[in-house]
N, C-alpha and C. Protein backbone atom coordinates (compact mmCIF):
# COMPACT_ATOMS: atom_id res chain seq x y z
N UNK A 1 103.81 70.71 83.02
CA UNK A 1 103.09 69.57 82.54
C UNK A 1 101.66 70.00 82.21
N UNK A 2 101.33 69.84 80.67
CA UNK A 2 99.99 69.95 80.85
C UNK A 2 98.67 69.40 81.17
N UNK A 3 97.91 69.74 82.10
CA UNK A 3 96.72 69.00 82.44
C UNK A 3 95.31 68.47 81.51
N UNK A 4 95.46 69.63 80.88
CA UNK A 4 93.91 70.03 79.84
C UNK A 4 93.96 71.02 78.71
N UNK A 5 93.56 70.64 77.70
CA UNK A 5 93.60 71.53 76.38
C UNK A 5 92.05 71.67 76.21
N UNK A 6 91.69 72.56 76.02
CA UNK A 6 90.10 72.62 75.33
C UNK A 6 90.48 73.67 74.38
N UNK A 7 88.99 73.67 73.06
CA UNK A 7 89.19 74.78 72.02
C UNK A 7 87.35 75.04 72.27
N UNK A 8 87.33 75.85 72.04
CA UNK A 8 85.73 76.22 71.80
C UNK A 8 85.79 77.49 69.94
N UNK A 9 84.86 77.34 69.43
CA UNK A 9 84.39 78.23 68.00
C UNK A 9 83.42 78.49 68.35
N UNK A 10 82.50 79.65 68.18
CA UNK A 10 81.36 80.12 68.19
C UNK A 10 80.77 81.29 67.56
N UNK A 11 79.36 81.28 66.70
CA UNK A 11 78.97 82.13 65.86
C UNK A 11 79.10 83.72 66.46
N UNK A 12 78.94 85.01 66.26
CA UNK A 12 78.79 86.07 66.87
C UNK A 12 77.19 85.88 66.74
N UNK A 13 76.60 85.60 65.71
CA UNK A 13 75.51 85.67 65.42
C UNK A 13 74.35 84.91 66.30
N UNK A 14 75.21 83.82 66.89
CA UNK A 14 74.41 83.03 67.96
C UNK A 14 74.38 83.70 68.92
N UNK A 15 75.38 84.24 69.48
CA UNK A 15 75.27 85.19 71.06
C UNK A 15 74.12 86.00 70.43
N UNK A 16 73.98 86.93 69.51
CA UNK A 16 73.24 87.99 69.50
C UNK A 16 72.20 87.85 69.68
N UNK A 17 71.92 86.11 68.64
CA UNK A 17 70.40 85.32 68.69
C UNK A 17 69.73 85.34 70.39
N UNK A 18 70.68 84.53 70.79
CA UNK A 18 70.31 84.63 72.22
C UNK A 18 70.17 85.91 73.07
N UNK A 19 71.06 87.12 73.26
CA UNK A 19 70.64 88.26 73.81
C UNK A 19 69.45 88.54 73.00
N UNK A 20 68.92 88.45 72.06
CA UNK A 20 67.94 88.99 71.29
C UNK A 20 66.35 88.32 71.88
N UNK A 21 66.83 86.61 71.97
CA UNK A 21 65.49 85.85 72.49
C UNK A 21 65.26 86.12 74.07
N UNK A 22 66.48 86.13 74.88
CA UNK A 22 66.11 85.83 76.30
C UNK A 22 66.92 87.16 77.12
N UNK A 23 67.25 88.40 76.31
CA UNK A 23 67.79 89.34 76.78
C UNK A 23 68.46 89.35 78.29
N UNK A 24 67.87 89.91 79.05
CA UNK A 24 69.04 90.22 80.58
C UNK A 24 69.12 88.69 81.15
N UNK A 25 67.93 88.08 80.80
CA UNK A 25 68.26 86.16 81.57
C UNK A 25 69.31 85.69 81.15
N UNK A 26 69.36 85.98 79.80
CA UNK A 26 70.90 85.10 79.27
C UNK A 26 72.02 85.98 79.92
N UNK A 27 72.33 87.47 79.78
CA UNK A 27 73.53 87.93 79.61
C UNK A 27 74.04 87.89 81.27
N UNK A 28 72.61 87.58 82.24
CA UNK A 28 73.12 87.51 83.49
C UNK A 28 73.20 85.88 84.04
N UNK A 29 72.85 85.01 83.32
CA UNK A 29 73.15 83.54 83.84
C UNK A 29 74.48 83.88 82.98
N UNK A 30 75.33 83.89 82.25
CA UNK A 30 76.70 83.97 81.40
C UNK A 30 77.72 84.42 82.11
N UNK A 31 77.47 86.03 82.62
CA UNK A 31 78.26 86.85 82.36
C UNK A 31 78.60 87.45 83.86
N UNK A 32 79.48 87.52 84.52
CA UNK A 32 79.50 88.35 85.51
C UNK A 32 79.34 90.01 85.40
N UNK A 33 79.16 90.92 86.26
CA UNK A 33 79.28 92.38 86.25
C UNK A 33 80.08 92.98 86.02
N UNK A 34 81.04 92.54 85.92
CA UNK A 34 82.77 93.00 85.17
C UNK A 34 82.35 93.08 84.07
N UNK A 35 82.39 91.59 83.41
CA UNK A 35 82.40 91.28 81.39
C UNK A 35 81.16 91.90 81.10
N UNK A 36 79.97 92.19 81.70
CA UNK A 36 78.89 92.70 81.13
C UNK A 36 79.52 94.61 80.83
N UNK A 37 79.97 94.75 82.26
CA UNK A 37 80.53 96.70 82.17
C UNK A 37 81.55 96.36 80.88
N UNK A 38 82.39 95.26 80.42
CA UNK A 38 83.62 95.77 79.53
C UNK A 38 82.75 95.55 78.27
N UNK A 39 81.83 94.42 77.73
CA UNK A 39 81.70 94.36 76.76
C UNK A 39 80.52 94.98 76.21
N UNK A 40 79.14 95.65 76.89
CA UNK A 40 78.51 96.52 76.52
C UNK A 40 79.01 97.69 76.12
N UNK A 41 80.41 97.79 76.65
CA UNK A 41 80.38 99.54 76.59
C UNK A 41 81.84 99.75 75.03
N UNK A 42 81.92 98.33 74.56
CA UNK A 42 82.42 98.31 72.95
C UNK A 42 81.16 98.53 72.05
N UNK A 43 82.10 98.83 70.81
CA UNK A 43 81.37 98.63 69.67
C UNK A 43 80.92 97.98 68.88
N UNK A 44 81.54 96.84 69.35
CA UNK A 44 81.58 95.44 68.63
C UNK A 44 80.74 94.29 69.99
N UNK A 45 79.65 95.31 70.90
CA UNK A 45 79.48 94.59 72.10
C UNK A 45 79.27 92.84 71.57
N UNK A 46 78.73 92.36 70.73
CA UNK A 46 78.43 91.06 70.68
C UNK A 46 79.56 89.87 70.56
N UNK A 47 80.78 90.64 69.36
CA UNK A 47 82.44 89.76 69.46
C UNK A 47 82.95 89.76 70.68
N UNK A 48 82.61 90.67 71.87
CA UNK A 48 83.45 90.71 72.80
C UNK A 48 82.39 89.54 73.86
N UNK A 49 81.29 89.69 74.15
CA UNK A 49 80.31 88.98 74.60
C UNK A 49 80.79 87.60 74.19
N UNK A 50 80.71 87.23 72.58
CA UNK A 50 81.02 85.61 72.25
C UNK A 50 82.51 85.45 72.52
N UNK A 51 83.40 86.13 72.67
CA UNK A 51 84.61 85.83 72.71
C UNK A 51 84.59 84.94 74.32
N UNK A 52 84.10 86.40 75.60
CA UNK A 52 83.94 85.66 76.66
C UNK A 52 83.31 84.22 76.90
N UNK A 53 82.22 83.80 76.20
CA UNK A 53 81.66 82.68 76.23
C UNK A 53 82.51 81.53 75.65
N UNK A 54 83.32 81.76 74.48
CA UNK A 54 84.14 81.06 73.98
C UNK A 54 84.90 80.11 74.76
N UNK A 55 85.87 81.69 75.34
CA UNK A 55 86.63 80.90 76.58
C UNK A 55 86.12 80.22 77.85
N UNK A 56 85.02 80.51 78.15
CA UNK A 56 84.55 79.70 79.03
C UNK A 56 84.33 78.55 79.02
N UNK A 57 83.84 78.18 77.69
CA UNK A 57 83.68 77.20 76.99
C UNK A 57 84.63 76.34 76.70
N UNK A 58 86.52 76.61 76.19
CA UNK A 58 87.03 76.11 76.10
C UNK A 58 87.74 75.91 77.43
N UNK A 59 87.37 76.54 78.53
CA UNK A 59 88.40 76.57 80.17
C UNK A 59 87.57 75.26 80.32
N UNK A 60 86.19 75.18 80.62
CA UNK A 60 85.59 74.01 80.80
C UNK A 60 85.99 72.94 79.93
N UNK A 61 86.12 72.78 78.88
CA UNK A 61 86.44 71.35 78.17
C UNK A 61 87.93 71.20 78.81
N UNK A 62 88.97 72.02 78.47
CA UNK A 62 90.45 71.85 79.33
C UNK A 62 90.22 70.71 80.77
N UNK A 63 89.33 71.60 81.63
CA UNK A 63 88.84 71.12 82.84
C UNK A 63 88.51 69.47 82.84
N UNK A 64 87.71 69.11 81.33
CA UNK A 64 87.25 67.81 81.49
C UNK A 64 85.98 67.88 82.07
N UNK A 65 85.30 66.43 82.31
CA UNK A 65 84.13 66.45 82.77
C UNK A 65 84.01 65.97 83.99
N UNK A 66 83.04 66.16 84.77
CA UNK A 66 82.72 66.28 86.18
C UNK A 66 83.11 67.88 86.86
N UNK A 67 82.82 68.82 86.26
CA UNK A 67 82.62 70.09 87.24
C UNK A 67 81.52 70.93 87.00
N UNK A 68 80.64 70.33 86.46
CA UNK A 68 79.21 70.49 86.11
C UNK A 68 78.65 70.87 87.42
N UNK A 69 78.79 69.97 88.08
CA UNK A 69 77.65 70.40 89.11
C UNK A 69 78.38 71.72 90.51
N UNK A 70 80.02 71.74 90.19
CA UNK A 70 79.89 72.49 91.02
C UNK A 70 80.76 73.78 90.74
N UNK A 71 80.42 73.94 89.11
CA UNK A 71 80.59 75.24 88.74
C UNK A 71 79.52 76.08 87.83
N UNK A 72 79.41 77.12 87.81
CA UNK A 72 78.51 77.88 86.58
C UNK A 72 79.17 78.81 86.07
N UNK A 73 78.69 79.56 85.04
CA UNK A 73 78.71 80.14 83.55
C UNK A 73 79.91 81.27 84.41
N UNK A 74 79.16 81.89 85.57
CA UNK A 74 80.27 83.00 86.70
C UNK A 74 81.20 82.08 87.26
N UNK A 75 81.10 80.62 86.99
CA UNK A 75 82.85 81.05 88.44
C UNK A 75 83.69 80.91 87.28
N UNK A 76 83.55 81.57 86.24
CA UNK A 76 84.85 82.41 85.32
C UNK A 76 84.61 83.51 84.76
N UNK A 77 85.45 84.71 85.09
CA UNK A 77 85.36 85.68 84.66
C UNK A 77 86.59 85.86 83.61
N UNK A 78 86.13 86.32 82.42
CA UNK A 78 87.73 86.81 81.51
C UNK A 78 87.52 88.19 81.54
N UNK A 79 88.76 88.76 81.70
CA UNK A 79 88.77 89.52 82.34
C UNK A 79 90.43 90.19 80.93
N UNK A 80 90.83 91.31 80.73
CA UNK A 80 91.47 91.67 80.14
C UNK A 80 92.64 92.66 80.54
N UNK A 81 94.20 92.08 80.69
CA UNK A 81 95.15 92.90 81.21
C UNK A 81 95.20 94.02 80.35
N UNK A 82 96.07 95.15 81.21
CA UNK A 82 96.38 96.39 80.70
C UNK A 82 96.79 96.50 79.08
N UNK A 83 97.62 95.51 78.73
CA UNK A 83 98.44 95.42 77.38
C UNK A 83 96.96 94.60 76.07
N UNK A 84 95.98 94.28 76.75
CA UNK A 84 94.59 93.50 76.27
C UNK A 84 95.22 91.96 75.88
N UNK A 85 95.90 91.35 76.60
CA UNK A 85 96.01 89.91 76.96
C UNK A 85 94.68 89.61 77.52
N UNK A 86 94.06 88.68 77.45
CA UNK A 86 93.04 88.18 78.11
C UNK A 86 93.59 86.88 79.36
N UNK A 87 92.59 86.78 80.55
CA UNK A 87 93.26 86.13 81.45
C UNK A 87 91.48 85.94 82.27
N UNK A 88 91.93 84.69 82.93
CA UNK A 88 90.50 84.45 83.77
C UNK A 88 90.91 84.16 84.98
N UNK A 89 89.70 84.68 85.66
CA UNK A 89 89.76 84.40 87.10
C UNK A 89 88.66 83.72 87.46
N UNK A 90 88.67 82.96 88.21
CA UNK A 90 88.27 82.34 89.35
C UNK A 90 87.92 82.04 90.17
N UNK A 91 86.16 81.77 90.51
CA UNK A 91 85.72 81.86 91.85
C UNK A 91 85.32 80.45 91.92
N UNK A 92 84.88 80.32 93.79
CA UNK A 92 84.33 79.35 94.08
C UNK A 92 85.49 78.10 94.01
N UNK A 93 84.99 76.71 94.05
CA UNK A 93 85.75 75.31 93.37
C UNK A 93 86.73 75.51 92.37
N UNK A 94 86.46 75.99 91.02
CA UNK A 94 87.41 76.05 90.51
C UNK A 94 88.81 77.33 90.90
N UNK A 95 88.12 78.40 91.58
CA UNK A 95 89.60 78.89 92.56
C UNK A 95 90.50 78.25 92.89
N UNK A 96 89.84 76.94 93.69
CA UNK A 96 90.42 76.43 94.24
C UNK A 96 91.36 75.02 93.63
N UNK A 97 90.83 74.51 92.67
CA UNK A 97 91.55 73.94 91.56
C UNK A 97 92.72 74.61 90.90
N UNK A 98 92.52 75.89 90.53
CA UNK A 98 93.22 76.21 89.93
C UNK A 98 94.16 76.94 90.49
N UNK A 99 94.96 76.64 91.78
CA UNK A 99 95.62 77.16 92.61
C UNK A 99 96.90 77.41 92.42
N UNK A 100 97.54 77.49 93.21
CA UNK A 100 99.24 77.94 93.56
C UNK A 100 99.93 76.95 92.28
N UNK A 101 99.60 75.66 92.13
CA UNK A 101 100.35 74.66 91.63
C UNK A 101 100.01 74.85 90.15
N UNK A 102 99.09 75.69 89.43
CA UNK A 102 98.46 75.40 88.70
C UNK A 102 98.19 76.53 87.79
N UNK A 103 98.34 76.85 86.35
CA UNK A 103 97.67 78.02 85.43
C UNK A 103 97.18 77.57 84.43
N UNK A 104 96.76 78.97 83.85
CA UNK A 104 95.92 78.77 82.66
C UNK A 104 96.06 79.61 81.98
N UNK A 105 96.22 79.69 80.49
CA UNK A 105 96.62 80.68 79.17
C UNK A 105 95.17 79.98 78.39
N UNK A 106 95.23 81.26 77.97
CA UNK A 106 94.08 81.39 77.22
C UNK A 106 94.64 82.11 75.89
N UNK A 107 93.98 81.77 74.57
CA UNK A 107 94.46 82.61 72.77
C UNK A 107 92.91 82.69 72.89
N UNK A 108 92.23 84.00 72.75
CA UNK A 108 91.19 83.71 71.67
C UNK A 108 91.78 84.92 70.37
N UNK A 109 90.75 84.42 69.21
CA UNK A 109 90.85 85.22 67.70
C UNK A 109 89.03 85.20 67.38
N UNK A 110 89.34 85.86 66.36
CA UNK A 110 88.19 86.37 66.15
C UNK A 110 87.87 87.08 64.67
N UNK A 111 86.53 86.53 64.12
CA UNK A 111 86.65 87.23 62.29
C UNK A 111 85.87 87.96 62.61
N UNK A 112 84.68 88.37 60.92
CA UNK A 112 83.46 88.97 61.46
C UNK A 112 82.35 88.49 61.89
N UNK A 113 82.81 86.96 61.50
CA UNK A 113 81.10 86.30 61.74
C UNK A 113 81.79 85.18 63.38
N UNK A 114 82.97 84.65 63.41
CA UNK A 114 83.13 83.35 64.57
C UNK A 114 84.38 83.97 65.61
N UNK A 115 83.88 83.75 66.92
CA UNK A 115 85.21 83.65 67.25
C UNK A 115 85.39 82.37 68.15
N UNK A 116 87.02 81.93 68.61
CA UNK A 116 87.63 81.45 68.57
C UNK A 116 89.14 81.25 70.37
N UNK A 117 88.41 80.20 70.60
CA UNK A 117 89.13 80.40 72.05
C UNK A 117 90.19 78.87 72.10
N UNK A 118 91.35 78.76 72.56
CA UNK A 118 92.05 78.19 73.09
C UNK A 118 92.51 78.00 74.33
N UNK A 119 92.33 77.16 75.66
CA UNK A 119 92.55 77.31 76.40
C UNK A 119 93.69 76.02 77.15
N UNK A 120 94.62 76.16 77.78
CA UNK A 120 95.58 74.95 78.13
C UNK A 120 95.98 75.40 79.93
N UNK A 121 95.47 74.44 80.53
CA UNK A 121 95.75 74.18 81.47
C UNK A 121 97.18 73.35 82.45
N UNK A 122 97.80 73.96 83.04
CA UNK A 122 99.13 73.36 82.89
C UNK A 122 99.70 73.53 84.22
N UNK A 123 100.31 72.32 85.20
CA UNK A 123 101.17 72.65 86.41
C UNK A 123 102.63 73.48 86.65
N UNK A 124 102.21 74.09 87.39
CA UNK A 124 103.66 74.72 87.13
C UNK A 124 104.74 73.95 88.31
N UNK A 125 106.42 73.99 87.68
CA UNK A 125 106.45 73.44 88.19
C UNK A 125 107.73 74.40 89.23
């Protein structure tokens, strides 16, 4: 059964804007120490940077509103399986939401200028 659908779109050009205006403040209120080690060390560091934000972006709308106050930008990490599926994990409150009973699939895509996240939240049953 699904719980929550969110989509998020976002410029590459905006992430960059922002690493560019508020450098390590932004990429460390965003980003955990994982996604910062995977996506600095591409070539494309800024698609991989907006991609992560994407999905965060669309896990939160899925989520709905009211977890504002007791989540931030880290209690999601996307994080990328061996085969480069993308998959998020979970700290804090939403860990705990998103438990035993409960997953989440994530699509993102991506051009040269936007990318592009899908996220659906769903009980298992």
């Amino acid at each position: 059964m699904v719980i929550g659908i969110g989509i998020d779109i976002i410029e590459i050009a905006r992430i960059k804007s922002s690493i560019d205006t508020y450098g390590d403040s932004f990429l460390n209120k965003i980003y955990t120490n994982n996604e910062l080690e995977y996506c600095l060390a591409k070539h494309n560091k800024y698609q991989h940077l907006a991609a992560r934000f994407a999905a965060k972006e669309a896990i939160y709308k899925a989520l709905a509103t009211g977890w504002e106050k007791d989540a931030t930008w880290k209690s999601i990490e996307i994080i990328n399986e061996p085969n480069g599926l993308p998959v998020a994990k979970f700290f804090g409150k939403l860990k705990e939401f998103i438990s035993e009973d409960k997953d989440i699939k994530i699509s993102l895509s991506h051009s040269d200028n936007y990318v592009a996240c899908v996220a659906i939240i769903y009980k298992k049953y």
